[in-house]
N, C-alpha and C. Protein backbone atom coordinates (compact mmCIF):
# COMPACT_ATOMS: atom_id res chain seq x y z
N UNK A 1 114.69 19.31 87.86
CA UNK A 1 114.26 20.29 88.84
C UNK A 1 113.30 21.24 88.14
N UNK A 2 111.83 21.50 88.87
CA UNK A 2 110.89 22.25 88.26
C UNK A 2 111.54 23.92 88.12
N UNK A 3 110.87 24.88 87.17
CA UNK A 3 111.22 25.82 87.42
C UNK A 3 110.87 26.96 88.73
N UNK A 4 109.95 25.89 89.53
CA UNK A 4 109.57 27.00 90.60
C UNK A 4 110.39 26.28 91.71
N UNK A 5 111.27 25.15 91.53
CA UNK A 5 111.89 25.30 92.88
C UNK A 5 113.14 25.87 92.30
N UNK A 6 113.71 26.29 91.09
CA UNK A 6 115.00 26.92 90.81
C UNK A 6 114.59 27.78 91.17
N UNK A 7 114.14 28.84 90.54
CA UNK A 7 113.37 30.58 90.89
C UNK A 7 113.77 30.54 92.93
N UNK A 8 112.92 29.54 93.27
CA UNK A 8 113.15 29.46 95.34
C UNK A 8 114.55 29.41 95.59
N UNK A 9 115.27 28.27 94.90
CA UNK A 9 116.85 27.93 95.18
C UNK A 9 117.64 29.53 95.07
N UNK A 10 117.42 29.74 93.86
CA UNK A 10 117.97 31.38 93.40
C UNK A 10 118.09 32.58 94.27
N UNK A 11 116.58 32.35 95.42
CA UNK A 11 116.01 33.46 95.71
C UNK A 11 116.73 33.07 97.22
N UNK A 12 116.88 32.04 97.75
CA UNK A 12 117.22 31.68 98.92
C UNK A 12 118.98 31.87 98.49
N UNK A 13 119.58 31.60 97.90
CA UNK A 13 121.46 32.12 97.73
C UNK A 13 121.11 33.36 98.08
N UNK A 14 120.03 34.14 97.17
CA UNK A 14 120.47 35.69 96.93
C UNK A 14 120.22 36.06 98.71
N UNK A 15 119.20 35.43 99.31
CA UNK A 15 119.09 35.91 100.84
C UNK A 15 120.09 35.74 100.99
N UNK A 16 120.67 34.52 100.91
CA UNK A 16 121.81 34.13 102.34
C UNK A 16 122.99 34.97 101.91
N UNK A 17 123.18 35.43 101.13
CA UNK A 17 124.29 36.49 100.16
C UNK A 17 124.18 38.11 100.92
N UNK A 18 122.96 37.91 100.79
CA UNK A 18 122.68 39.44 101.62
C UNK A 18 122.92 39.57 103.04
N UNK A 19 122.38 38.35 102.98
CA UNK A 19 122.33 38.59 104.67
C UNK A 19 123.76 38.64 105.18
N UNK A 20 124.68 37.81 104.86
CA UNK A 20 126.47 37.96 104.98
C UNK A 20 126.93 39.34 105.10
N UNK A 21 126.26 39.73 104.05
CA UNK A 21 127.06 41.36 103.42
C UNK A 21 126.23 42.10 105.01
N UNK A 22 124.95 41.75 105.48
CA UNK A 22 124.47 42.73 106.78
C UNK A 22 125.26 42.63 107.80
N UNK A 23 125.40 41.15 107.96
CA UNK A 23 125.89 40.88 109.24
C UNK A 23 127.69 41.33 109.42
N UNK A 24 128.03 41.24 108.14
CA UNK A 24 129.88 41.58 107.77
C UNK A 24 129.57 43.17 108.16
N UNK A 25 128.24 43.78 107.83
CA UNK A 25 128.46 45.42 108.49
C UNK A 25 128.24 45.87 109.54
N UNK A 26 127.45 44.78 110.00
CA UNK A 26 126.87 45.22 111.56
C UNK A 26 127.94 44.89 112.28
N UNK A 27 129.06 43.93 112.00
CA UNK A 27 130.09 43.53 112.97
C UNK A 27 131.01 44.75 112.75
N UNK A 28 131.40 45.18 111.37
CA UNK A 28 132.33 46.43 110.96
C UNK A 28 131.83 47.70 112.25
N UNK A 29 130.81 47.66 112.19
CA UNK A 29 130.30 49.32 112.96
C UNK A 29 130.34 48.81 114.45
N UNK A 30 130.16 47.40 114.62
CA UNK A 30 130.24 46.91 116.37
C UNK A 30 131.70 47.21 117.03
N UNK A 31 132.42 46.93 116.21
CA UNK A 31 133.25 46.59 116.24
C UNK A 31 134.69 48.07 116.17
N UNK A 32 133.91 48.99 115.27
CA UNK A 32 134.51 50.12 115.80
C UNK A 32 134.08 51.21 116.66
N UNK A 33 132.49 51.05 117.21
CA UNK A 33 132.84 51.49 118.47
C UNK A 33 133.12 51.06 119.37
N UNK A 34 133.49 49.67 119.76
CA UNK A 34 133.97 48.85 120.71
C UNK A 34 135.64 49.43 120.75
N UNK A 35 136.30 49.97 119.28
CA UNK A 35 137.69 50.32 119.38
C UNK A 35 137.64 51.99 119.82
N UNK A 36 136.41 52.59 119.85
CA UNK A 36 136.62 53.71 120.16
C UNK A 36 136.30 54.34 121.48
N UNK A 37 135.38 53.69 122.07
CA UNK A 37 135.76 53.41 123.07
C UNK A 37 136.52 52.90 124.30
N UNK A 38 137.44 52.09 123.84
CA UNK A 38 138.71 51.08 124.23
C UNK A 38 139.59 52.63 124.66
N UNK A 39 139.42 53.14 123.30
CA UNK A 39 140.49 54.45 123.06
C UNK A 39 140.29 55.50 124.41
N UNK A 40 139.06 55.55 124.11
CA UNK A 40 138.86 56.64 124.98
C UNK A 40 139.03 56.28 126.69
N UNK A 41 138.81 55.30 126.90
CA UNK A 41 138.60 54.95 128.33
C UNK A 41 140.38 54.64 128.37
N UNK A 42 140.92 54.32 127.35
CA UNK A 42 142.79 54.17 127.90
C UNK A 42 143.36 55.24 127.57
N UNK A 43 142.59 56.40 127.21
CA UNK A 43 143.03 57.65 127.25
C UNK A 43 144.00 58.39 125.78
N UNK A 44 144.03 56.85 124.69
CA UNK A 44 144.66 57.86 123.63
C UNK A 44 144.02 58.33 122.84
N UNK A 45 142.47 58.71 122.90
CA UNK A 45 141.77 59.74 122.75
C UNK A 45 141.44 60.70 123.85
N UNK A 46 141.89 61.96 123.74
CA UNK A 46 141.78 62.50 125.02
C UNK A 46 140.57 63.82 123.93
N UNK A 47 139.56 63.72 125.18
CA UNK A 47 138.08 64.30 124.86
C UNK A 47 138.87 65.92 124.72
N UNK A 48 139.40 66.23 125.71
CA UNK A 48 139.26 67.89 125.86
C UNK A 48 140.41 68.25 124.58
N UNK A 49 141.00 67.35 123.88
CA UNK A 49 142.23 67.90 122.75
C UNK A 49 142.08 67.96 121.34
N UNK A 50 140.97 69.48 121.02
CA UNK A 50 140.22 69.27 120.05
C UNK A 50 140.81 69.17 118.32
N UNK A 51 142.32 68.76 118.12
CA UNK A 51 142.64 68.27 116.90
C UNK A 51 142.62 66.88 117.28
N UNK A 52 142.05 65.77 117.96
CA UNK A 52 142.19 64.80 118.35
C UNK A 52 140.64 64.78 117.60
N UNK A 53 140.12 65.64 119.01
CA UNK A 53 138.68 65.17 118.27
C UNK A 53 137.90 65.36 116.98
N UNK A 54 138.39 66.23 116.18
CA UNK A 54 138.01 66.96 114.56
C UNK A 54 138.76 66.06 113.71
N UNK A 55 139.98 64.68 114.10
CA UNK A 55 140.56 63.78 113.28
C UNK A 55 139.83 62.50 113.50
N UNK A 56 139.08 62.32 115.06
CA UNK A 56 138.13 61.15 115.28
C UNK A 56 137.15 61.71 114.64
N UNK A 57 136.15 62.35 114.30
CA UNK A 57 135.09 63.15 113.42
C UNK A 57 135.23 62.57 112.30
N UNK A 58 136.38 63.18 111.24
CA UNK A 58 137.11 62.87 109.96
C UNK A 58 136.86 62.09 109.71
N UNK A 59 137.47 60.77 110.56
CA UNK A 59 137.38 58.95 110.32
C UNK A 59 136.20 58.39 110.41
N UNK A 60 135.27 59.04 111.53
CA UNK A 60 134.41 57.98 112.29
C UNK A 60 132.80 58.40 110.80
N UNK A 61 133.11 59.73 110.45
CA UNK A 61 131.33 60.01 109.56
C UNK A 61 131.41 58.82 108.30
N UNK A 62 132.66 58.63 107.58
CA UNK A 62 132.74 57.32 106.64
C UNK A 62 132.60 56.30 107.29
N UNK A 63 133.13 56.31 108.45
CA UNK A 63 133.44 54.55 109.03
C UNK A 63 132.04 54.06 109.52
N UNK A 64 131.30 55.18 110.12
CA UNK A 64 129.82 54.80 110.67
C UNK A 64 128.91 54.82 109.94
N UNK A 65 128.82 55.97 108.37
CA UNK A 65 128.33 56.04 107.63
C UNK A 65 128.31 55.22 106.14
N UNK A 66 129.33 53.94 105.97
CA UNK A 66 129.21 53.03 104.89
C UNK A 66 128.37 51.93 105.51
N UNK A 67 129.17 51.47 106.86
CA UNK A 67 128.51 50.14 107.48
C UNK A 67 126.51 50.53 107.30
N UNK A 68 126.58 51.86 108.02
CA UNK A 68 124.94 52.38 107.78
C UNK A 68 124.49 51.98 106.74
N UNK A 69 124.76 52.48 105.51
CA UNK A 69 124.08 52.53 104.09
C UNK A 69 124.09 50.99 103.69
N UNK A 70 124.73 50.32 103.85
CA UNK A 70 125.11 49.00 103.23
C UNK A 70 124.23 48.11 104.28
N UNK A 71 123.65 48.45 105.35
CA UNK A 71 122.81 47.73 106.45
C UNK A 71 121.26 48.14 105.74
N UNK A 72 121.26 49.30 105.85
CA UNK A 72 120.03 49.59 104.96
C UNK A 72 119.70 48.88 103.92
N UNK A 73 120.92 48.88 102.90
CA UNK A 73 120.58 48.27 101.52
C UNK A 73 120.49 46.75 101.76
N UNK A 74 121.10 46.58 102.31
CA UNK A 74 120.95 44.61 102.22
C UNK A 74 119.64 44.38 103.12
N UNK A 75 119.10 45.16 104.07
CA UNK A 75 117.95 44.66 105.04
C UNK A 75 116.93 44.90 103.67
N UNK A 76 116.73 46.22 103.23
CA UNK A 76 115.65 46.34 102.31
C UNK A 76 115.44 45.39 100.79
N UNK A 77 116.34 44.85 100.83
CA UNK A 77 116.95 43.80 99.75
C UNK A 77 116.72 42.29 100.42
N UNK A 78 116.65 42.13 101.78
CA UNK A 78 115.86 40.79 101.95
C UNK A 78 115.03 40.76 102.26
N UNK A 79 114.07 42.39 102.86
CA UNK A 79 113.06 42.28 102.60
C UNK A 79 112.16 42.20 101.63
N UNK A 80 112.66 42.37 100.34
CA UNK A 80 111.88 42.46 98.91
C UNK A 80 112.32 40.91 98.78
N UNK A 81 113.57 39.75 98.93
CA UNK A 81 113.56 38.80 98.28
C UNK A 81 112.50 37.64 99.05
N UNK A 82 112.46 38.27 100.51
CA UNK A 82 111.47 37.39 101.72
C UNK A 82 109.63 37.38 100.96
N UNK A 83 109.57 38.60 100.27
CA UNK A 83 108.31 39.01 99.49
C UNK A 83 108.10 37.76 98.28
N UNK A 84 109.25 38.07 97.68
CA UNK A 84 109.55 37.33 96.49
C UNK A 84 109.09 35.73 96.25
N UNK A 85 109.48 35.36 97.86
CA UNK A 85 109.67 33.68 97.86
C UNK A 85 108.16 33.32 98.32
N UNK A 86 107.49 34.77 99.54
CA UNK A 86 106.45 34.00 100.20
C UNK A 86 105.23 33.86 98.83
N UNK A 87 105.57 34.93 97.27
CA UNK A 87 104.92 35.20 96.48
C UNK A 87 104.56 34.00 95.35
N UNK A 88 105.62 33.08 95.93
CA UNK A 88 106.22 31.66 94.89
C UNK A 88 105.36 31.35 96.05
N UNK A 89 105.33 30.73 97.09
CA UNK A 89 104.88 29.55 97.69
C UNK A 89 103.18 29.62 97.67
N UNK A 90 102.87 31.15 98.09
CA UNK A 90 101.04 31.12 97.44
C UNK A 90 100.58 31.07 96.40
């Protein structure tokens, strides 16, 4: 195997690696406002009971804010490896 189709093979794992880790976050963050809403519409979040809502606050700035950062990092990370490969093929 030449060394420019290893370098491609390499570069295509590291996509499909990333891309897992996006899609495993985009489902994490789908997936909890789909539960927080569930909550709210069956009422065991009740809007007007504000230690309810300052403990949904608490949970939700980490829970919305890792899936975020880690969507960022892996999109900007296959966009540099998508660079990488079209840089091998010209």
């Amino acid at each position: 195997m030449d060394p420019f189709e290893l370098k491609k093979n390499l570069l295509d794992l590291s996509h499909t690696e990333n891309l897992q880790y996006y899609n495993t976050a985009v489902i994490v963050l789908f997936t909890y406002f789909v539960g927080i809403i569930i909550a709210v519409m069956t009422r065991q979040i009740q809007l007007n009971n504000y230690s309810q809502i300052g403990m949904l606050i608490f949970v939700s700035v980490p829970a919305i804010l890792i899936p975020v950062i880690l969507i960022k990092k892996h999109f900007k990370k296959m966009k540099q490896i998508k660079k990488e490969i079209q840089g091998l093929i010209n």
